[in-house]
C-alpha atoms as a PDB file:
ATOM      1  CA  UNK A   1     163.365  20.731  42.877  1.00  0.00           C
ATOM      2  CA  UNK A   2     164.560  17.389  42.508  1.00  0.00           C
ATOM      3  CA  UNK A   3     161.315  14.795  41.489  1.00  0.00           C
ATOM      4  CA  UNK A   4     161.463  10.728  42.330  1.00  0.00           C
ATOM      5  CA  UNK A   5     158.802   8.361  42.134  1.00  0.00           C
ATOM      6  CA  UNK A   6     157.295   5.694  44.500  1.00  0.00           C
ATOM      7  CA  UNK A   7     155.412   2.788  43.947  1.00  0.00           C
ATOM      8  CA  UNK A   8     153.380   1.730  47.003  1.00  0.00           C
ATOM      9  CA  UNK A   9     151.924  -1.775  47.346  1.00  0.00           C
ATOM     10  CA  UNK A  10     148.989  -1.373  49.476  1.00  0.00           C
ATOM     11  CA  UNK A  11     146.858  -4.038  51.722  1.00  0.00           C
ATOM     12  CA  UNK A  12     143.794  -5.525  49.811  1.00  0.00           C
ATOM     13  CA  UNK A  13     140.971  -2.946  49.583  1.00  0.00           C
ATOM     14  CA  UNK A  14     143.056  -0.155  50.810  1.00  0.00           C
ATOM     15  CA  UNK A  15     144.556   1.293  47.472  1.00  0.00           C
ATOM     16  CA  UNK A  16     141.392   4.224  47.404  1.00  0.00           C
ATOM     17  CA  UNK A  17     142.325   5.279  50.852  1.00  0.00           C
ATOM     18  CA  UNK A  18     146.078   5.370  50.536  1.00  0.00           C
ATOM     19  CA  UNK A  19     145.768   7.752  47.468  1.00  0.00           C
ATOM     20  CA  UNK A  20     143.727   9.689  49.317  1.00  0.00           C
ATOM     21  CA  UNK A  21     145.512  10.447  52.659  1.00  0.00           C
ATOM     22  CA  UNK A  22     148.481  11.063  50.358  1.00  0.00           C
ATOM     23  CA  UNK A  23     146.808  13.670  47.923  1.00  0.00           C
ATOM     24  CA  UNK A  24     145.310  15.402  51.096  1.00  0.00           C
ATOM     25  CA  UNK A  25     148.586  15.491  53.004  1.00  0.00           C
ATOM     26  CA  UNK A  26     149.570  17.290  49.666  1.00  0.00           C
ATOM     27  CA  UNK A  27     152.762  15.870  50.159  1.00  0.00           C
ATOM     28  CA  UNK A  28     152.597  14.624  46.638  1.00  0.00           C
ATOM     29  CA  UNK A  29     152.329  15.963  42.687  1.00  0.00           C
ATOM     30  CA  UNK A  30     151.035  13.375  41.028  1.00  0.00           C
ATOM     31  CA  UNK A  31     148.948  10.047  42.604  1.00  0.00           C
ATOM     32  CA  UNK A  32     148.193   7.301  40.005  1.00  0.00           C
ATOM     33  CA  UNK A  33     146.671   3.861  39.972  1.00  0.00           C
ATOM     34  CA  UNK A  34     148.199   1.017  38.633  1.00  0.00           C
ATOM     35  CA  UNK A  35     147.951  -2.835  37.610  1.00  0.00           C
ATOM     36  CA  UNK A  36     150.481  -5.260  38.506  1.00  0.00           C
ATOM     37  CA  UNK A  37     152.638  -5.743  41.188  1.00  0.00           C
ATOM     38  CA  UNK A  38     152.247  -2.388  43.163  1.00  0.00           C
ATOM     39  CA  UNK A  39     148.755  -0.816  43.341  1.00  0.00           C
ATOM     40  CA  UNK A  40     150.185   3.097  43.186  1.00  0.00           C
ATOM     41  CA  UNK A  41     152.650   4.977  41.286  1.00  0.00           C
ATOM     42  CA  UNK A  42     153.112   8.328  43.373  1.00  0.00           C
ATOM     43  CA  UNK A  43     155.652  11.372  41.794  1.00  0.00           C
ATOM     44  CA  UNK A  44     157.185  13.853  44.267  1.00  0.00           C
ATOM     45  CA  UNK A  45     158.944  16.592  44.383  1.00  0.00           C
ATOM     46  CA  UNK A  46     161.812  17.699  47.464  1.00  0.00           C
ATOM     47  CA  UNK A  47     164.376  20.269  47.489  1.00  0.00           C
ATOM     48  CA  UNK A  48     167.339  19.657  46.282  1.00  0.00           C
ATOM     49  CA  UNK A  49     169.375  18.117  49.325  1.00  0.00           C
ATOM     50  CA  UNK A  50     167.026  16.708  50.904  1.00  0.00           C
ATOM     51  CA  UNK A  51     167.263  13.219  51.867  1.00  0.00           C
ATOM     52  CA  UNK A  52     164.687  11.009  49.800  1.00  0.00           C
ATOM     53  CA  UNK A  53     164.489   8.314  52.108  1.00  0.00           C
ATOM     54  CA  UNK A  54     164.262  10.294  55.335  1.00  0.00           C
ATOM     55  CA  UNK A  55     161.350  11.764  53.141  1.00  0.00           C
ATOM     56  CA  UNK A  56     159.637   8.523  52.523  1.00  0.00           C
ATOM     57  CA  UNK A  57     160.593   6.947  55.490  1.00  0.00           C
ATOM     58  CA  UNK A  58     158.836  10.200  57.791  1.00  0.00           C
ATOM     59  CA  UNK A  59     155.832  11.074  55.124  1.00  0.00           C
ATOM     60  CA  UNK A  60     154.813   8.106  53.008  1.00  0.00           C
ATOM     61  CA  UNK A  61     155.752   5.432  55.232  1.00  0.00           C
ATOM     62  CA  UNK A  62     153.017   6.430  58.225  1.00  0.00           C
ATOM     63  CA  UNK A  63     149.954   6.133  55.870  1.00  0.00           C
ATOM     64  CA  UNK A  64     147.788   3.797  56.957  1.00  0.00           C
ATOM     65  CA  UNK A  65     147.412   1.161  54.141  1.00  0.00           C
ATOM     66  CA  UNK A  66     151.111   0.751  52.967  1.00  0.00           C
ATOM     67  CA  UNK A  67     151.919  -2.488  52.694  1.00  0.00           C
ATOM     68  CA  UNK A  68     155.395  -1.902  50.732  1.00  0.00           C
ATOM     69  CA  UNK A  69     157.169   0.635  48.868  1.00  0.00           C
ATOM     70  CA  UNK A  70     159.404   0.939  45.938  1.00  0.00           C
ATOM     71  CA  UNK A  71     161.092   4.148  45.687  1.00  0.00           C
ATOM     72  CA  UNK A  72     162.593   5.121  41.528  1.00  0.00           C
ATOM     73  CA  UNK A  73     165.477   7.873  42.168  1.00  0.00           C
ATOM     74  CA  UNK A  74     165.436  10.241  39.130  1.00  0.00           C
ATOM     75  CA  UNK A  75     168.197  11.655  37.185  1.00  0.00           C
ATOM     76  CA  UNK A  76     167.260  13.370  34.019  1.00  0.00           C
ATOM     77  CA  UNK A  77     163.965  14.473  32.048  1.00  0.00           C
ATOM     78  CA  UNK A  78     163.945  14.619  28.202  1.00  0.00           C
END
């Protein structure tokens, strides 16, 4: 399994609900909140192979709320 991360800026108010739909689409490992520029820091895991932004762009990208995304490709855990 190959795991990225994405950090989704959502529209005012809507942070709660984003997290939400995404944790019960259980498309998702790991949903956190965060300060600063983007509202969500969301870690995923996809087959290896599979095309991360065709995954984004068909899974995370219809959730209601999303106002932009920043997607963190991964290489190597210590």
């Amino acid at each position: 399994m190959k795991p990225f991360f994405v950090q989704i800026k959502c529209e005012l108010g809507r942070a709660y609900d984003v997290a939400t739909e995404i944790v019960d689409a259980e498309i998702a490992s790991e949903v956190y909140s965060t300060a600063g520029d983007y509202d969500l820091l969301v870690k995923f895991y996809v087959e290896e192979g599979t095309d991360i932004g065709h995954f984004v762009n068909e899974k995370l990208h219809p959730v209601p709320g999303i106002r932009d995304t920043y997607t963190i490709i991964t290489f190597r855990a210590f």
